[in-house]
C-alpha atoms as a PDB file:
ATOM      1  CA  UNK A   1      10.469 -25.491  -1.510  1.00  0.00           C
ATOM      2  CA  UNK A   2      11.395 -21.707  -0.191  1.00  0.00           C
ATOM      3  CA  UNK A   3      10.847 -19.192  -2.568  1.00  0.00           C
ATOM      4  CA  UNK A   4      11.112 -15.552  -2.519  1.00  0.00           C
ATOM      5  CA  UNK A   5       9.008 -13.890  -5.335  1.00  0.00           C
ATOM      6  CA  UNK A   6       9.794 -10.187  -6.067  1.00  0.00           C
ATOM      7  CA  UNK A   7       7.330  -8.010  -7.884  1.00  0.00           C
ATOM      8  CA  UNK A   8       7.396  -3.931  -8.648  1.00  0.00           C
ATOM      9  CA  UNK A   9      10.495  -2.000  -9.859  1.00  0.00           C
ATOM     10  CA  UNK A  10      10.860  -0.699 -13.541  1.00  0.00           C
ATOM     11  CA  UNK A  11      11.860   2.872 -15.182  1.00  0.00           C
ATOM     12  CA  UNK A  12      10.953   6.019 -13.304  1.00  0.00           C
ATOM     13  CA  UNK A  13      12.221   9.335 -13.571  1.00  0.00           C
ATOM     14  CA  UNK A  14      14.344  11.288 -10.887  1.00  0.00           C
ATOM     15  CA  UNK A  15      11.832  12.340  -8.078  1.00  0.00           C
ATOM     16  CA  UNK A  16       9.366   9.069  -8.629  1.00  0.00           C
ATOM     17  CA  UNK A  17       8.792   6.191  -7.027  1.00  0.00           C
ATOM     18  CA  UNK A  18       8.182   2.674  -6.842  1.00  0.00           C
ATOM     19  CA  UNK A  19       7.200   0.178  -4.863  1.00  0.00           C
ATOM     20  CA  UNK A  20       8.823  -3.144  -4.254  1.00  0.00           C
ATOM     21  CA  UNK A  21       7.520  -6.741  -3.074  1.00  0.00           C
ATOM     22  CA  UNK A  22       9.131  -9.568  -1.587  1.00  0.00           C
ATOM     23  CA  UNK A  23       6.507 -12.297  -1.443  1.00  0.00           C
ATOM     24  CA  UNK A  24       7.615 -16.041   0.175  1.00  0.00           C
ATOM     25  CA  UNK A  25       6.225 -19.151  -0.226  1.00  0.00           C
ATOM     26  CA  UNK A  26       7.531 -22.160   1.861  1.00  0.00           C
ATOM     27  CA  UNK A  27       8.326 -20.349   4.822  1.00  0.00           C
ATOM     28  CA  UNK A  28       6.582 -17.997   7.598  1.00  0.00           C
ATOM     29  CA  UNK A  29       8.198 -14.567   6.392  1.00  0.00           C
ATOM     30  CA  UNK A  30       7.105 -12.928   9.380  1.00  0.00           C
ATOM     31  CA  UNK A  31       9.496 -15.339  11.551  1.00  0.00           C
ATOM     32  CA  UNK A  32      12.748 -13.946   9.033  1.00  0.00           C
ATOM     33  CA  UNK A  33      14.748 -11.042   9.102  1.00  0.00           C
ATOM     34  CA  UNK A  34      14.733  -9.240   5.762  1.00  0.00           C
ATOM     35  CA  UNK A  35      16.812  -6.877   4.036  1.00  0.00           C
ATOM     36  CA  UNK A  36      16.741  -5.592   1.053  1.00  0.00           C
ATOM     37  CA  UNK A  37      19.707  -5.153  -1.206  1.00  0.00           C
ATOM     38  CA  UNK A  38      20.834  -2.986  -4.107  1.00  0.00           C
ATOM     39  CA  UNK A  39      23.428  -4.186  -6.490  1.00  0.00           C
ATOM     40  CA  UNK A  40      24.834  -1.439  -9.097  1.00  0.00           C
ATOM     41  CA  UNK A  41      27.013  -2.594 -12.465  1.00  0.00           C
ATOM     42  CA  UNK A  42      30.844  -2.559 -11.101  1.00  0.00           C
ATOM     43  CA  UNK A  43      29.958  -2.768  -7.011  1.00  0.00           C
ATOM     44  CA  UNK A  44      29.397  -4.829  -4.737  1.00  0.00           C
ATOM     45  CA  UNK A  45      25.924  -5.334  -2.960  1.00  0.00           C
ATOM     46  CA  UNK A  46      24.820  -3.423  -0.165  1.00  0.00           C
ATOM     47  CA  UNK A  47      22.438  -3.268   2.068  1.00  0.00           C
ATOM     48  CA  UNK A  48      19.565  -0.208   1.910  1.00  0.00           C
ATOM     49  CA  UNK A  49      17.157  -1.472   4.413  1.00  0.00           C
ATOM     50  CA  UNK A  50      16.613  -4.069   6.685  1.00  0.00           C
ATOM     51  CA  UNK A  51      13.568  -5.174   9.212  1.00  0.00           C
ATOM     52  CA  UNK A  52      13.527  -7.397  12.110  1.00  0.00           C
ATOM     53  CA  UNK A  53      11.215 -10.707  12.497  1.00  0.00           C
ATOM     54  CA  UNK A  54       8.602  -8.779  14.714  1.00  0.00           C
ATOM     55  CA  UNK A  55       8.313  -5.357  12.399  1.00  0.00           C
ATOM     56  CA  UNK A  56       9.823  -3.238  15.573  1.00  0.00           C
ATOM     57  CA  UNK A  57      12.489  -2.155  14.183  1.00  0.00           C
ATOM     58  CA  UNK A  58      13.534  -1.034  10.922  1.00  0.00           C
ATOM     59  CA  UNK A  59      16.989   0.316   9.483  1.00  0.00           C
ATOM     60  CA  UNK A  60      18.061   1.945   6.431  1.00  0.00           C
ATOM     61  CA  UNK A  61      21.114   2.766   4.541  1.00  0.00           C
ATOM     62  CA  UNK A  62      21.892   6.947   4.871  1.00  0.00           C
ATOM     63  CA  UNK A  63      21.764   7.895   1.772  1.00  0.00           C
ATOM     64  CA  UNK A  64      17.740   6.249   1.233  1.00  0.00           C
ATOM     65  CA  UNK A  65      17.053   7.669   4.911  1.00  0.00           C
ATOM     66  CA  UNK A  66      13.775   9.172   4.408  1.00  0.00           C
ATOM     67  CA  UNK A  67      12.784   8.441   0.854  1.00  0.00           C
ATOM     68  CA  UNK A  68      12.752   4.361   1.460  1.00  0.00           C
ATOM     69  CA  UNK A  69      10.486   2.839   3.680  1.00  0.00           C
ATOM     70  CA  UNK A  70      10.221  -0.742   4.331  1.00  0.00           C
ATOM     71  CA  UNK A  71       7.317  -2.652   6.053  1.00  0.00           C
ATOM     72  CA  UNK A  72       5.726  -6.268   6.427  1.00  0.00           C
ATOM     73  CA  UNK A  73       2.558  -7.234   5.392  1.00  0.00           C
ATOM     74  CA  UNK A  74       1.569 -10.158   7.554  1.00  0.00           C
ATOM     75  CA  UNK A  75      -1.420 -11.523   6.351  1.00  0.00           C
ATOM     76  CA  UNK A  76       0.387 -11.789   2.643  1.00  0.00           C
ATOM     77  CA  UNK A  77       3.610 -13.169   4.235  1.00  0.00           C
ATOM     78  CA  UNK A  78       5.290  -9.966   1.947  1.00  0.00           C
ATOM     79  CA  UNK A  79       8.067  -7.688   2.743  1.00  0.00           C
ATOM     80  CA  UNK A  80       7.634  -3.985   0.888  1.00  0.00           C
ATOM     81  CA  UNK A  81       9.786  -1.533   0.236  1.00  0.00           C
ATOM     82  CA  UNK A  82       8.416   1.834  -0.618  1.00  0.00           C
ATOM     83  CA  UNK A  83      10.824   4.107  -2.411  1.00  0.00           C
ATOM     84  CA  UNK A  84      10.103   7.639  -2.998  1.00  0.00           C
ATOM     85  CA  UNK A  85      12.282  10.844  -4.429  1.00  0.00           C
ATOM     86  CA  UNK A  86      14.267   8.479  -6.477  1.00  0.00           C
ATOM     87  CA  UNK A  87      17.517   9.014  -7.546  1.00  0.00           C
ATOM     88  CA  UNK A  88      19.574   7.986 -10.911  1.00  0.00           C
ATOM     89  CA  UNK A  89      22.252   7.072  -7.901  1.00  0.00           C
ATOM     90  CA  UNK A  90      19.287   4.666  -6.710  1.00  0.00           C
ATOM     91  CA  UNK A  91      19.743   2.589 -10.327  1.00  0.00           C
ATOM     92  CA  UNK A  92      20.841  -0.991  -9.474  1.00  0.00           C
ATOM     93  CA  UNK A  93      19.377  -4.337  -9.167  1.00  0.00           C
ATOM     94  CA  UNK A  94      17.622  -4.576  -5.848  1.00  0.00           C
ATOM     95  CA  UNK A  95      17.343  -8.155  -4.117  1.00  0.00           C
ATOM     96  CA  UNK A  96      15.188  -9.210  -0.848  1.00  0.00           C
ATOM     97  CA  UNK A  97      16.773 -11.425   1.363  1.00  0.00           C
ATOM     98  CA  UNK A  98      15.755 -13.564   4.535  1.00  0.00           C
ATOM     99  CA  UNK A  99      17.705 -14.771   7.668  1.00  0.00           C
ATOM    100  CA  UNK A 100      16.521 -16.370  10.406  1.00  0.00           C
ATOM    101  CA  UNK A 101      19.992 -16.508  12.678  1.00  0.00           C
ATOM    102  CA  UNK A 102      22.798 -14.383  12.302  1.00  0.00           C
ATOM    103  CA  UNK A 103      21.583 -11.943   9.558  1.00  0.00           C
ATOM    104  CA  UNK A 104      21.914  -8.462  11.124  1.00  0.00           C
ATOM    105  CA  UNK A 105      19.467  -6.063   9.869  1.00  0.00           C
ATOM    106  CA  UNK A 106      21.380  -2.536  10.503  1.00  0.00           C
ATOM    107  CA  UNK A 107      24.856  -4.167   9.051  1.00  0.00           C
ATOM    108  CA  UNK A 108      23.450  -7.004   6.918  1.00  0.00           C
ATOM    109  CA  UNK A 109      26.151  -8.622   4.672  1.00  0.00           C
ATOM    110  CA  UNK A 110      25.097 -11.341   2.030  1.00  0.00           C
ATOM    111  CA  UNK A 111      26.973 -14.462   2.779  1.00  0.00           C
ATOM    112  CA  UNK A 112      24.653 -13.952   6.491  1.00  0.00           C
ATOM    113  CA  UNK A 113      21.371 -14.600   4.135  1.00  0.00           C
ATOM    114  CA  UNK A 114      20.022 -17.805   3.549  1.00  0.00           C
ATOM    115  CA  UNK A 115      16.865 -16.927   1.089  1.00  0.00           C
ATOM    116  CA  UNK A 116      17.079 -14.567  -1.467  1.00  0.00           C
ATOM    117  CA  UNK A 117      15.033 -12.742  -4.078  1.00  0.00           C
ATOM    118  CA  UNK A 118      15.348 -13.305  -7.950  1.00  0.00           C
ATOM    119  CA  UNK A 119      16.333  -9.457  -8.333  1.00  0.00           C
ATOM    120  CA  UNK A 120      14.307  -6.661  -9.839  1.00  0.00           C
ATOM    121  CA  UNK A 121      15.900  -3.856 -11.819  1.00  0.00           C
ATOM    122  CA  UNK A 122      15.055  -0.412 -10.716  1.00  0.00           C
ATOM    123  CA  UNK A 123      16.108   2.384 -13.496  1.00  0.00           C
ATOM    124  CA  UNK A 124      16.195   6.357 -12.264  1.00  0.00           C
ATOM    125  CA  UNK A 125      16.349   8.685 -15.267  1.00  0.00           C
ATOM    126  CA  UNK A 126      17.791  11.959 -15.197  1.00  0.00           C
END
């Protein structure tokens, strides 16, 4: 059974950060793509970051371009994503997801993800 296991996230002020973990069990993360998504009451989900299979190459969305950072952890079979400078506009549910065909990491869209996250609720305060 594949399972994606997120850990992290919580209540932070504007200008904190946080740290979020995307730990799988029942596959070999490191052979997925993975994005994380953000999901705010009334929109749709969106992509914020994305990294390939090998680590190479990362993307992220422009308004978390140098705040997020997202990296793999191979030995824990984890994807991280490292948010800094945080922004009450950053509020939302944020989900990890894995694809191994198909799922773009620089325009990921949702229905191209097989393995997802349960969701972890990051709150910015003002």
């Amino acid at each position: 059974q594949v399972q994606l296991v997120q850990s992290g996230g919580g209540l932070v002020q504007a200008g904190g950060s946080l740290r979020l973990s995307c730990a799988a069990s029942g596959i070999t993360l490191n052979d997925w793509t993975v994005v994380w998504f953000r999901q705010a009451p009334g929109k749709s989900r969106e992509g914020v970051s994305g990294i390939t299979d090998s680590g190479d190459s990362r993307w992220y969305e422009d308004s978390v371009k140098g705040r997020f950072m997202i990296s793999r952890d191979k030995a824990k079979n984890t994807v991280s994503l490292h948010m800094n400078n945080l922004k009450p506009e950053d509020t939302a549910v944020y989900y990890c997801a894995a694809s191994y065909y198909g799922g773009s990491y620089t325009d990921p869209s949702p229905g191209e993800f097989t393995y997802w996250g349960q969701g972890t609720q990051v709150t910015v305060s003002s």
